[in-house]
Protein backbone atom coordinates (compact mmCIF):
# COMPACT_ATOMS: atom_id res chain seq x y z
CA UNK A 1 -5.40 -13.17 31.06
CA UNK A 2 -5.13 -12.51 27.53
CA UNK A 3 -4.49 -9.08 26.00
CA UNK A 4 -4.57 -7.98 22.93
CA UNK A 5 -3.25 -4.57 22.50
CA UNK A 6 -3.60 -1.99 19.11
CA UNK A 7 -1.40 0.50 18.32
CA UNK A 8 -0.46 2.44 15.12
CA UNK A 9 -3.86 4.24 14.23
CA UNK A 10 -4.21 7.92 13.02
CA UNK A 11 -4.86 10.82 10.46
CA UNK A 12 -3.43 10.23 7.23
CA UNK A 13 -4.35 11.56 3.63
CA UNK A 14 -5.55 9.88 0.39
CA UNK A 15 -2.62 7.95 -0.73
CA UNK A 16 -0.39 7.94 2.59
CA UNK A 17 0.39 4.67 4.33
CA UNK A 18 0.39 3.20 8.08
CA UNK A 19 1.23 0.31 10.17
CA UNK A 20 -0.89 -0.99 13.16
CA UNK A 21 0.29 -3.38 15.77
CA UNK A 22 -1.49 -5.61 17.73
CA UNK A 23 0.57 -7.32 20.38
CA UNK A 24 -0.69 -10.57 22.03
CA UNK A 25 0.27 -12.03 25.14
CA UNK A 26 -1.59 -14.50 27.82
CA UNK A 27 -1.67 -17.75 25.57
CA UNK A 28 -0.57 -18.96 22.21
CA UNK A 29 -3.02 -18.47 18.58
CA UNK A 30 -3.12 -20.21 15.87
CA UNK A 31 -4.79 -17.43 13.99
CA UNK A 32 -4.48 -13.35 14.00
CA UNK A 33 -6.45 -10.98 11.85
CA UNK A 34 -7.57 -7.51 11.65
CA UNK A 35 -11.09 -6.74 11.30
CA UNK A 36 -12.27 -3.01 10.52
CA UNK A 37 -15.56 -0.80 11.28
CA UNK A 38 -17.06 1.81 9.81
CA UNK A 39 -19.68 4.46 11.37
CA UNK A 40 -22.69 2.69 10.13
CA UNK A 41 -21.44 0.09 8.80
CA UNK A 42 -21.10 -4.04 10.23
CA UNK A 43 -17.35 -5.02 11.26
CA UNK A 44 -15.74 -6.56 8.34
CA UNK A 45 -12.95 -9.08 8.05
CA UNK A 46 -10.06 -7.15 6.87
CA UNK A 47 -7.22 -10.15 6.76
CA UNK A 48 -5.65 -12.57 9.12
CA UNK A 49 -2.00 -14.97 9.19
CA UNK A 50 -1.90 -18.57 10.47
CA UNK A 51 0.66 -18.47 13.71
CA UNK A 52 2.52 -21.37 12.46
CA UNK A 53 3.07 -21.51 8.74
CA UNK A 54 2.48 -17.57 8.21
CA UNK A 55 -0.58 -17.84 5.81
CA UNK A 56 -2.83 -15.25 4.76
CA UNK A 57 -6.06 -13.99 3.20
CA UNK A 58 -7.25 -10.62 2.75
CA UNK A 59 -10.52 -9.08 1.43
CA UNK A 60 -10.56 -7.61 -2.28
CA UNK A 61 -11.03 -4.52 -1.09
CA UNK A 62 -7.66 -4.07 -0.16
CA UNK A 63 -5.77 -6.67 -1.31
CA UNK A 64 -2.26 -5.64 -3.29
CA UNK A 65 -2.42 -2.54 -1.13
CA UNK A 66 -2.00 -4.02 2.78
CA UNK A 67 0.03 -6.70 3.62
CA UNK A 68 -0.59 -8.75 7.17
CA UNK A 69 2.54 -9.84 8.92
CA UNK A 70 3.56 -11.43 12.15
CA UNK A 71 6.89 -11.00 14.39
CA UNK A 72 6.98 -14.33 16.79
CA UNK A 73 9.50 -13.60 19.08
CA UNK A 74 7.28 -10.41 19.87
CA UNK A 75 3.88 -12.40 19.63
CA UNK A 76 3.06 -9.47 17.69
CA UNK A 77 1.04 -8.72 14.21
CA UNK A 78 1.57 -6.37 11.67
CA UNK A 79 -1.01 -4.35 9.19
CA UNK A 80 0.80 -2.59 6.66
CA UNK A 81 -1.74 -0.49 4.79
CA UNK A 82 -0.42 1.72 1.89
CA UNK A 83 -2.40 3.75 -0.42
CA UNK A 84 -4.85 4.41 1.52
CA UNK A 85 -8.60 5.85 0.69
CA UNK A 86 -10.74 7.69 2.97
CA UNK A 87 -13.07 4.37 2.46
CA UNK A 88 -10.53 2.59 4.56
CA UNK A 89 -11.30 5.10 7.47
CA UNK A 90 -12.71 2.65 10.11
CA UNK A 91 -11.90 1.23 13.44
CA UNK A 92 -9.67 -1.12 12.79
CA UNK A 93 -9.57 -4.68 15.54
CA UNK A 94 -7.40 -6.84 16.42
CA UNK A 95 -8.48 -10.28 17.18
CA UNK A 96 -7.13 -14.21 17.20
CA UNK A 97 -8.34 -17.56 18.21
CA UNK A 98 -6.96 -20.38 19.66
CA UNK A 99 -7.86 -23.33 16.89
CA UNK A 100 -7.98 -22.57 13.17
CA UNK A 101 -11.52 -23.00 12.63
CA UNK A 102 -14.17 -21.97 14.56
CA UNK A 103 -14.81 -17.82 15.58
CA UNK A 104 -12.74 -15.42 16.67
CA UNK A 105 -12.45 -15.52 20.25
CA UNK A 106 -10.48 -12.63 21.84
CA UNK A 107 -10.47 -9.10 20.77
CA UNK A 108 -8.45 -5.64 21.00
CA UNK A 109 -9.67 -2.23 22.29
CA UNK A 110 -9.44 -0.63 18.71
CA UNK A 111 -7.73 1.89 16.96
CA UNK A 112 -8.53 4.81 14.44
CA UNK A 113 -7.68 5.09 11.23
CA UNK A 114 -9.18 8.49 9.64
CA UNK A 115 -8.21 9.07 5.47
CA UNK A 116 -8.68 12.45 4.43
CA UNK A 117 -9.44 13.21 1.13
């Protein structure tokens, strides 16, 4: 069964950083990302790393400010996000996929992440 499990979310202010986890286990990915949601708003991609070679994309709107990151002895994936905005506040996902192309397949629960201004 696979599992993807969040952790790391919370209240922080304008400016203050934090680091989610999302730890995989029940097969292998070839893919991770984080995706993030908004009251109101669509889920939007957020970033994701290739298992294997460790590559990564993120969208503009926070790119230079989180950084994506993988641990593979823990099948585990990193979000560091630093200077943070109260647009960031969302509910951020976890999810991964088994090929490189094709949708994300599995998801996480979820976890909060509240800026205050």
């Amino acid at each position: 069964q696979v599992q993807l499990v969040e952790s790391g979310g919370g209240l922080v202010q304008t400016g203050g950083s934090l680091r989610l986890s999302c730890a995989a286990s029940g097969r292998t990915f070839s893919s991770m990302a984080w995706f993030r949601q908004a009251p109101g708003e669509d889920r939007e991609f957020v970033a994701h790393i290739t298992w294997s070679w460790g590559s990564t994309d993120y969208a503009d709107s926070v790119k230079g400010r989180f950084t994506i990151s993988r641990y593979n002895a823990k099948n585990t994936v990193y979000l560091q996000m630093n200077s943070l905005k109260p647009e960031d506040t969302a509910v951020y996902y976890c999810a991964a996929k088994p090929t490189l192309i094709g949708p994300y397949k599995y998801w996480g629960q979820g976890t909060q992440v509240t800026v205050s201004s």
